[in-house]
Protein backbone atom coordinates (compact mmCIF):
# COMPACT_ATOMS: atom_id res chain seq x y z
CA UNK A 1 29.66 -47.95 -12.88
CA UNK A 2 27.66 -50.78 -12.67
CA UNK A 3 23.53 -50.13 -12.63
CA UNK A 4 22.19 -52.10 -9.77
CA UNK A 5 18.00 -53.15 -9.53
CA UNK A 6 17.91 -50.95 -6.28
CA UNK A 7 19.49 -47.90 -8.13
CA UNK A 8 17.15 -48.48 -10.28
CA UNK A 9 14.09 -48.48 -8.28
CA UNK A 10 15.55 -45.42 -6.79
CA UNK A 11 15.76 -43.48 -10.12
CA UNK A 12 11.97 -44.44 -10.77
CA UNK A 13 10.83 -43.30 -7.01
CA UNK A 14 12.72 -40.03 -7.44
CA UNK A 15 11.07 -39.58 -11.05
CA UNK A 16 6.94 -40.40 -9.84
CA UNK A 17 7.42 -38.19 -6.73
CA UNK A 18 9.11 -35.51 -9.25
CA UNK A 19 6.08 -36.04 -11.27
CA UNK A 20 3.59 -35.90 -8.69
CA UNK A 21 5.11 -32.92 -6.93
CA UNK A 22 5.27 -30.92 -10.74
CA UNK A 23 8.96 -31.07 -10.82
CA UNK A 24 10.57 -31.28 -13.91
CA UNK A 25 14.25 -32.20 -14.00
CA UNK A 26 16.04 -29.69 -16.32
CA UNK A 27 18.43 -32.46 -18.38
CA UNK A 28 14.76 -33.73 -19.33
CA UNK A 29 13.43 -32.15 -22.79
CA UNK A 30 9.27 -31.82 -22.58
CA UNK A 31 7.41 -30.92 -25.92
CA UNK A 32 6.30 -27.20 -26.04
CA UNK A 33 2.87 -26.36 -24.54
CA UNK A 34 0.32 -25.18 -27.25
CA UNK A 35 -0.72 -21.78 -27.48
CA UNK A 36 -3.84 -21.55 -28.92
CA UNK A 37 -4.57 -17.79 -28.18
CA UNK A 38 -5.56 -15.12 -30.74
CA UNK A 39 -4.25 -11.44 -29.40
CA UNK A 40 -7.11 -9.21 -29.97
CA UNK A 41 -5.96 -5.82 -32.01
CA UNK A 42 -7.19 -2.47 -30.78
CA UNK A 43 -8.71 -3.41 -27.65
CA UNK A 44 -9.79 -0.97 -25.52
CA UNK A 45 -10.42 2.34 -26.16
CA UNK A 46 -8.69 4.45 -24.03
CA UNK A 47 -10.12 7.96 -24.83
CA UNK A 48 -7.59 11.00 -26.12
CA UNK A 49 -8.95 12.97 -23.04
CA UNK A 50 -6.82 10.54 -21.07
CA UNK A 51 -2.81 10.68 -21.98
CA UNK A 52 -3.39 11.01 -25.37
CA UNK A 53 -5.04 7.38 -25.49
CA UNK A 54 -1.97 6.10 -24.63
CA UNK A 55 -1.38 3.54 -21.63
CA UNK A 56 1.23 4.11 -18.82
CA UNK A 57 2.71 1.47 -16.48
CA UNK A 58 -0.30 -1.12 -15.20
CA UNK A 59 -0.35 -3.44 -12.93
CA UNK A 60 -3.65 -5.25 -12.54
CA UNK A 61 -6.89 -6.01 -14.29
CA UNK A 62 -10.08 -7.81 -12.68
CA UNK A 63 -13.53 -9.35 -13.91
CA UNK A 64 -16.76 -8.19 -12.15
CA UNK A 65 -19.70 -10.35 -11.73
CA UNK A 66 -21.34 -8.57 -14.62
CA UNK A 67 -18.69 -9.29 -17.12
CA UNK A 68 -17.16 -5.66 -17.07
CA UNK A 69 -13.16 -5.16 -17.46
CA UNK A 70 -11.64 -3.24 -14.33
CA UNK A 71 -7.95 -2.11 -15.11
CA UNK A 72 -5.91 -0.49 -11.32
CA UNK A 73 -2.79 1.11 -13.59
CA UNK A 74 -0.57 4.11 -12.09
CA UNK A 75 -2.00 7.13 -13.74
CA UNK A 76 -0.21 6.82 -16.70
CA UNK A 77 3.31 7.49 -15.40
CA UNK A 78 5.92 5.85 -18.01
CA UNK A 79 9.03 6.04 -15.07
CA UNK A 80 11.18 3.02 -15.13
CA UNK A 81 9.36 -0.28 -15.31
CA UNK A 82 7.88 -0.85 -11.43
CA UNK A 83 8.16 2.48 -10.58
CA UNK A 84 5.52 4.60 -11.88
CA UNK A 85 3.27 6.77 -9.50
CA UNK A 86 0.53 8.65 -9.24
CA UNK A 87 1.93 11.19 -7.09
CA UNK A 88 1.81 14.39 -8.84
CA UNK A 89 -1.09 12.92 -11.58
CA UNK A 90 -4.05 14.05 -9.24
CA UNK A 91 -5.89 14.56 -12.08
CA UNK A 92 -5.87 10.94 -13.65
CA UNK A 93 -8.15 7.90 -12.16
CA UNK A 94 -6.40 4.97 -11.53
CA UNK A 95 -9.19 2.78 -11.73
CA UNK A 96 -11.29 2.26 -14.66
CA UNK A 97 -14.05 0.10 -16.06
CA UNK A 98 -14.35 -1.37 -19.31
CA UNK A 99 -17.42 -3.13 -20.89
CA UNK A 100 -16.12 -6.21 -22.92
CA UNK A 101 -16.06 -4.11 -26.49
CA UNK A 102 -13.43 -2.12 -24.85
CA UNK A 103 -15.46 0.98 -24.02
CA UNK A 104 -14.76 3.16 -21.14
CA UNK A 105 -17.85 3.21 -18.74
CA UNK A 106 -16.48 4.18 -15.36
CA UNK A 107 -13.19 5.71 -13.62
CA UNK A 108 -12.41 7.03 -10.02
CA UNK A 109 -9.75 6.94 -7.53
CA UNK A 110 -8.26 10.36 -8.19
CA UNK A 111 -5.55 11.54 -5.52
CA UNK A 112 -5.82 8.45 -3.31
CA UNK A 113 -3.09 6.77 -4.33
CA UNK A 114 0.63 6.70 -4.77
CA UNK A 115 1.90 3.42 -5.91
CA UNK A 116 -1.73 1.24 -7.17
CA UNK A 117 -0.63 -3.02 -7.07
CA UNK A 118 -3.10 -5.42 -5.59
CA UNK A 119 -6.63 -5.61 -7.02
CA UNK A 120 -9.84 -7.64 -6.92
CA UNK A 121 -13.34 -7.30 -7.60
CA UNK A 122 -15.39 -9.63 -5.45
CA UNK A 123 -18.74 -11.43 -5.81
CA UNK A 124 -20.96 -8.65 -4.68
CA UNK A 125 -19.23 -6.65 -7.42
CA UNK A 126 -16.90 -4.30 -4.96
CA UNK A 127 -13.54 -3.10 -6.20
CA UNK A 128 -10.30 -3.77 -3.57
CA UNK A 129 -7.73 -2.00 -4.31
CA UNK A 130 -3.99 -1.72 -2.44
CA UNK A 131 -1.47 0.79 -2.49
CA UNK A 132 2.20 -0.31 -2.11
CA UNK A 133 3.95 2.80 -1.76
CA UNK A 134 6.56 2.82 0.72
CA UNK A 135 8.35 5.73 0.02
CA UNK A 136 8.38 8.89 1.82
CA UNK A 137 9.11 10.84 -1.64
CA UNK A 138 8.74 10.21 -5.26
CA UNK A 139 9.72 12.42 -8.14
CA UNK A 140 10.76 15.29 -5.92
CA UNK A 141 7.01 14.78 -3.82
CA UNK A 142 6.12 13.88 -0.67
CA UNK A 143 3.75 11.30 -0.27
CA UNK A 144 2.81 11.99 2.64
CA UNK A 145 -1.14 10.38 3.88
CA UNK A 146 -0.63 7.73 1.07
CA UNK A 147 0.55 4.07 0.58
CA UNK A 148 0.53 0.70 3.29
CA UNK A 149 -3.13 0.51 2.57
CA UNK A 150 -5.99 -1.43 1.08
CA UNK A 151 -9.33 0.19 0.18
CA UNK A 152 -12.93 -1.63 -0.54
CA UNK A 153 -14.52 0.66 -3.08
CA UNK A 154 -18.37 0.38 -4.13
CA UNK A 155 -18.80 -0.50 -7.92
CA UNK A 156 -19.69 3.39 -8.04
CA UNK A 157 -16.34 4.52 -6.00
CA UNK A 158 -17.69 5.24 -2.94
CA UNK A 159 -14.94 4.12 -0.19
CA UNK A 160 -16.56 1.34 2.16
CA UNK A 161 -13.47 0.03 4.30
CA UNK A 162 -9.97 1.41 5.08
CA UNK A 163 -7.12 -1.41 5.87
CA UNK A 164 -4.07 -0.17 7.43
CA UNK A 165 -2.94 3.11 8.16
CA UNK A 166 -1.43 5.88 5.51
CA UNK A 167 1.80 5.78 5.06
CA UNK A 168 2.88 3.86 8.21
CA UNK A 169 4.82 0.48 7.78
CA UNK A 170 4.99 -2.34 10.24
CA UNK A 171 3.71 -5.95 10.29
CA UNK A 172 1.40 -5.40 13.26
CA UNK A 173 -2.48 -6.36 13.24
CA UNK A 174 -3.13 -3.05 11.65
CA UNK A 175 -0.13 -2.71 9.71
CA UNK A 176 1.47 -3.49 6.18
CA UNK A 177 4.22 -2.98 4.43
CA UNK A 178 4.08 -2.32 1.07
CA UNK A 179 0.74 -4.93 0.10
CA UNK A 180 1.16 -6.05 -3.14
CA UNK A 181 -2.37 -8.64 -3.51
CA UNK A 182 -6.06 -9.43 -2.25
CA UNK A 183 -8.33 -11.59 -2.90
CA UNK A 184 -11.93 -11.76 -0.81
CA UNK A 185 -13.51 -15.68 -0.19
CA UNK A 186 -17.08 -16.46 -0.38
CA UNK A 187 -17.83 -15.65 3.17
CA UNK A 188 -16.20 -11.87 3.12
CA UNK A 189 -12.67 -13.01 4.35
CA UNK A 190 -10.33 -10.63 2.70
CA UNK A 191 -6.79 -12.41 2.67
CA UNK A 192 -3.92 -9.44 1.75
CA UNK A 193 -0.15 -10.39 0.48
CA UNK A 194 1.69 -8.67 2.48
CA UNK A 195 4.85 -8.94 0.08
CA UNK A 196 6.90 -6.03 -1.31
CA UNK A 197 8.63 -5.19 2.02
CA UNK A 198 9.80 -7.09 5.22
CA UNK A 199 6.77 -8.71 5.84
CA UNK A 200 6.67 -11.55 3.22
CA UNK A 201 3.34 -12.75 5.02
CA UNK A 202 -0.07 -13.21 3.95
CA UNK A 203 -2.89 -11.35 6.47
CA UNK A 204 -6.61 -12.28 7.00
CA UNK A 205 -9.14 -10.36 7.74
CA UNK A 206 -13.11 -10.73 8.52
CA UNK A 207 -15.25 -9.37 6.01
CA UNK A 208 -15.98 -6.46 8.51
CA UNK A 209 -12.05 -5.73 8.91
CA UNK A 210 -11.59 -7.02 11.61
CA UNK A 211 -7.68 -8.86 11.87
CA UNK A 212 -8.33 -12.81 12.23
CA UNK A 213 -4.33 -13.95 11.76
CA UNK A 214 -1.64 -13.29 9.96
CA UNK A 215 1.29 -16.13 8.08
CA UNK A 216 4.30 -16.47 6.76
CA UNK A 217 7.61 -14.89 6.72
CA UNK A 218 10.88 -14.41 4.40
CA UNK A 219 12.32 -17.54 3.43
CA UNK A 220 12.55 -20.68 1.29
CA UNK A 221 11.13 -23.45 3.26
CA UNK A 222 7.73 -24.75 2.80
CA UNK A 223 5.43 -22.51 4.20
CA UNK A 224 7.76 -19.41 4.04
CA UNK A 225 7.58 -16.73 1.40
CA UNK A 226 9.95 -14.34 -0.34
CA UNK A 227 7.73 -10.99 -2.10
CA UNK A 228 4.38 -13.11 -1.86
CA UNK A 229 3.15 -10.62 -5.15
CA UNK A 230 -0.71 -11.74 -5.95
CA UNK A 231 -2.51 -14.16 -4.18
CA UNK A 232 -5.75 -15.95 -5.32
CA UNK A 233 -8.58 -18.92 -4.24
CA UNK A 234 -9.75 -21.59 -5.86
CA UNK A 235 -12.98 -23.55 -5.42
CA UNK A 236 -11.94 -25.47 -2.90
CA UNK A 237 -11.01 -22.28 -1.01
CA UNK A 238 -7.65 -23.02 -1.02
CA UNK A 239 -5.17 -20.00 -0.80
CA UNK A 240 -2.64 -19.83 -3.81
CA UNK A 241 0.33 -17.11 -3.00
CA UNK A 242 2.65 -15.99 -6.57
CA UNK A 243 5.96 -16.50 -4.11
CA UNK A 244 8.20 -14.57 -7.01
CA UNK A 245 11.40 -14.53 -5.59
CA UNK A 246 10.72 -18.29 -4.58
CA UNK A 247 9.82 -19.00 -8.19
CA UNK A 248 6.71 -20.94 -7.01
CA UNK A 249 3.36 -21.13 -5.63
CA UNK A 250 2.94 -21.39 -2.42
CA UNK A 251 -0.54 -23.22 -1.69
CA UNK A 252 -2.37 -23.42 1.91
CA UNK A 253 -5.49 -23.26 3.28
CA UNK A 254 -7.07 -20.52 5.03
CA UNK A 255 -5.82 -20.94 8.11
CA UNK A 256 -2.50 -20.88 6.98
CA UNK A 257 -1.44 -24.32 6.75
CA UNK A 258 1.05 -25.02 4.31
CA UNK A 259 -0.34 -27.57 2.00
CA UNK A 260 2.06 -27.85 -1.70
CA UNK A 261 4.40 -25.66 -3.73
CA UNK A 262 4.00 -25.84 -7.63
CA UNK A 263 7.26 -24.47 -9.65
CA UNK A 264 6.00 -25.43 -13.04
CA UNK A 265 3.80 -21.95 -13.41
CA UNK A 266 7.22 -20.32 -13.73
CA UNK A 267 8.61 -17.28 -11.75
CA UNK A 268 4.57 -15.60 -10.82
CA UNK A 269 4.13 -12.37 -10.42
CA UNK A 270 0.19 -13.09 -10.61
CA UNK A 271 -1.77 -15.54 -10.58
CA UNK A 272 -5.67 -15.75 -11.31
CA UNK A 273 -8.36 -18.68 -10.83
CA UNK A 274 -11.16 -19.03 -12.98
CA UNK A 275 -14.48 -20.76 -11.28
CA UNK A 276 -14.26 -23.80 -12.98
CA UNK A 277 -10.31 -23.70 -11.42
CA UNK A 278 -8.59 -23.12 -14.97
CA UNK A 279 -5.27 -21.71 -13.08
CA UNK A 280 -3.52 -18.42 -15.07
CA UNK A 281 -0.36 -17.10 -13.61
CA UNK A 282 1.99 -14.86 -15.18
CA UNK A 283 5.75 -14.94 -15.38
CA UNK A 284 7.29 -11.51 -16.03
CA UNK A 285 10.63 -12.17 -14.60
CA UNK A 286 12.10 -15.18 -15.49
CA UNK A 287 15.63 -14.99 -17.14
CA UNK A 288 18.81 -17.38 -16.97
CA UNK A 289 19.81 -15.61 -13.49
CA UNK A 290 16.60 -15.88 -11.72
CA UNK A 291 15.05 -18.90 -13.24
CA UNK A 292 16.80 -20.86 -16.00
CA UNK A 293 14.95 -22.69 -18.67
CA UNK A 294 11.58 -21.06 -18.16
CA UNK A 295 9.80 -18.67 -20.92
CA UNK A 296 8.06 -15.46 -19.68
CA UNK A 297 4.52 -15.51 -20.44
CA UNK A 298 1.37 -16.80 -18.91
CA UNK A 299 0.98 -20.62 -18.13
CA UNK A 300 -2.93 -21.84 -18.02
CA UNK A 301 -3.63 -24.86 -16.44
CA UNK A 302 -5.47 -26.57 -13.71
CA UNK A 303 -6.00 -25.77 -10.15
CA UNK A 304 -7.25 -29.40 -9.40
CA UNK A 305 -3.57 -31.00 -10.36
CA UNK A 306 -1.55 -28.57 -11.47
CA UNK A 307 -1.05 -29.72 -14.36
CA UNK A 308 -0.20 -26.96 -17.38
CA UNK A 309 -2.09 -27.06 -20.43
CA UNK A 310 -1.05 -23.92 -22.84
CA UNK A 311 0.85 -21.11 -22.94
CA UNK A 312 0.86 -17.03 -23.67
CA UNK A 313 4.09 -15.75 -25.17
CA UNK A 314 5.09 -12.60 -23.24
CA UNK A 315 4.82 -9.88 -26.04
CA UNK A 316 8.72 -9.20 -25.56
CA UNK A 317 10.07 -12.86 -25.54
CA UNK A 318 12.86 -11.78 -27.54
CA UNK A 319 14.14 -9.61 -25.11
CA UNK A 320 13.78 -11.77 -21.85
CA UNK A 321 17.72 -11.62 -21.60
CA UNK A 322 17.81 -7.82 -21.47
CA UNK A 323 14.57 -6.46 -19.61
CA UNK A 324 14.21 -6.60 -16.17
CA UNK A 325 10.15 -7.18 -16.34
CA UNK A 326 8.18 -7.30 -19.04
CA UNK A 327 4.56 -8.60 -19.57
CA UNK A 328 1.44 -9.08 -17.08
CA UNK A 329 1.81 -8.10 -13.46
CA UNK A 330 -2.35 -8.87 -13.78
CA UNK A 331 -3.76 -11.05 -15.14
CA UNK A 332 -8.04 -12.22 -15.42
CA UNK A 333 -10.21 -14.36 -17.56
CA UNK A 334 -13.81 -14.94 -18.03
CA UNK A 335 -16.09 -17.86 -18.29
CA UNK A 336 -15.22 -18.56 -22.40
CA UNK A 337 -11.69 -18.61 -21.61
CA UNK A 338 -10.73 -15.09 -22.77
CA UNK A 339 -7.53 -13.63 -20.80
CA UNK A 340 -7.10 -10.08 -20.05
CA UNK A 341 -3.35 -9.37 -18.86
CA UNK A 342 -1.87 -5.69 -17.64
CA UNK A 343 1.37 -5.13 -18.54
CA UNK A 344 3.78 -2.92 -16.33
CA UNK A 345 6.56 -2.92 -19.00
CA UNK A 346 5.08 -2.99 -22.33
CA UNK A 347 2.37 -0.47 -20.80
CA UNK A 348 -0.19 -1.93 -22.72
CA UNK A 349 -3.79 -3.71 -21.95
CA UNK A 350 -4.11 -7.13 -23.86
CA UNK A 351 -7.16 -8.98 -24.49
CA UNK A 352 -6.30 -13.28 -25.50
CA UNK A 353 -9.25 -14.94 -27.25
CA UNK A 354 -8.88 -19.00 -26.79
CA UNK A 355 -9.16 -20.58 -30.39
CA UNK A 356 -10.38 -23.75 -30.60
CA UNK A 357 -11.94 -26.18 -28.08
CA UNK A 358 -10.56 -25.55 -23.91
């Protein structure tokens, strides 16, 4: 076939709008990203008063304004990986507080929740926390009065602001089904994904609670979403949205225009932004059916570009074929770089120290 000067200028349009867009043909080879991360051994402490000092399934870890570690994990239960509850484990907190040497300084939350997923901490150092239960049993239990919610907590646990109602679905004003993130802007917006039911939509709210609009719903297209599972802001203000099942993020701004999707983060299940927009999001789920050619682990990069810099092995790389997740479901960092990442499979806490210059 003969190679004409228009096919040619073709092949190089279709190549810089690939590039720009941060698509990356898979016939092309690229170099491996480096992964200059040093896992830190023994970090925390989880006390022997709690499980034996051994972690059950968790699912998301956040930074407050201080510097402490907060960890939202399902009360140690060890069922099947994404299924652990607390229903039936009154007794254990699912939300505790770290200092940075790993210590335990806070916990609270007891018999509030059923199924713990989305989690912030925002700048005035309160704790949001969503529960994603939408089951009507568990184990044998009712859960009854829990689940389709998301709570504002004081950084002492005392409960400030109720979102949704217990244990109802729908996709009303007042309404969730099964919210799986939240993040809370500058001004007190809280935006909720709305994303492990029907819904697939992202909801805002005032900083008093009150519904402002709602966006999105189950598909591919631009602008649609398909189990929206974390959601995040960068300094810009700009809404990022871990669309999973779309292996992407979805990007708009927060009125819910759809502005970009970025596929080169992998297959997210979270995604965190750093204030100096150092993007980490976390690919748990990635395999050769649901996203050839991309590794599970945690891609840092930039906000500004989206361009990807380094990368975190997942801890169980060598199994990515046979696990169904494995990894962070949450995933934080602080100013110097270091990456805290909950792990729902492994049920471990790890802590990443960046060696060498960022």
């Amino acid at each position: 076939m003969k190679f004409t000067r228009s096919a040619a200028i073709t092949v190089a349009a279709t190549l810089a709008f690939a590039g720009a867009h941060g698509v990356v043909s898979r016939a092309q080879s690229s170099p491996p990203l480096p992964e200059p991360y040093r896992l830190a051994e023994d970090w925390p402490t989880l006390p022997q008063s709690m499980n034996g000092g051994k972690w059950g399934e968790l699912i998301r870890v956040a930074l407050d304004p201080r510097g402490d570690i907060w960890v939202f994990h399902r009360c140690f239960g060890t069922e099947p990986a994404g299924s652990a509850t607390c229903i039936g484990r009154d007794n254990d907190p699912p939300i505790l507080k770290f200092d940075p040497s790993g210590k335990l300084l806070a916990s609270f939350g007891k018999a509030m929740f059923a199924f713990p997923h989305g989690f912030t901490v925002d700048d005035e150092g309160n704790i949001w926390a969503s529960d994603a239960n939408g089951r009507e049993t568990v184990l044998g239990m009712s859960t009854q009065g829990r689940g389709q919610q998301v709570f504002k907590f004081s950084p002492t646990g005392q409960l400030l602001m109720t979102l949704g109602k217990a244990g109802v679905a729908g996709n009303g004003p007042d309404t969730f089904d099964q919210p799986t993130g939240v993040v809370v802007a500058r001004n007190g917006d809280v935006f909720v994904a709305d994303g492990h039911g029907r819904n697939n939509r992202v909801v805002k709210f005032s900083k008093d609670g009150r519904f402002v609009k709602a966006w999105g719903h189950t598909g591919a297209g631009p602008g649609e979403l398909n189990q929206p599972h974390d959601i995040a802001l960068d300094s810009r203000g700009r809404v990022f949205v871990a669309d999973r099942s779309n292996n992407r993020l979805s990007i708009f701004d927060q009125d819910g225009t759809f502005l970009d999707e970025w596929k080169q983060f992998g297959r997210p299940s979270a995604v965190f932004i750093a204030k100096d927009d150092t993007i980490y999001v976390s690919d748990s789920y990635s395999n050769a059916t649901l996203n050839p050619g991309r590794r599970r682990g945690i891609y840092v990069g930039s906000a500004k570009d989206g361009k990807v810099t380094a990368f975190i092995p997942d801890p169980d790389a060598a199994r990515q074929e046979q696990l169904t997740i494995s990894g962070a479901s949450g995933i934080a960092a602080d100013d110097m770089g270091t990456v805290y990442a909950a792990d729902v499979g492994p049920h471990k806490l790890r802590k990443y120290v960046r060696v060498g210059p960022r």
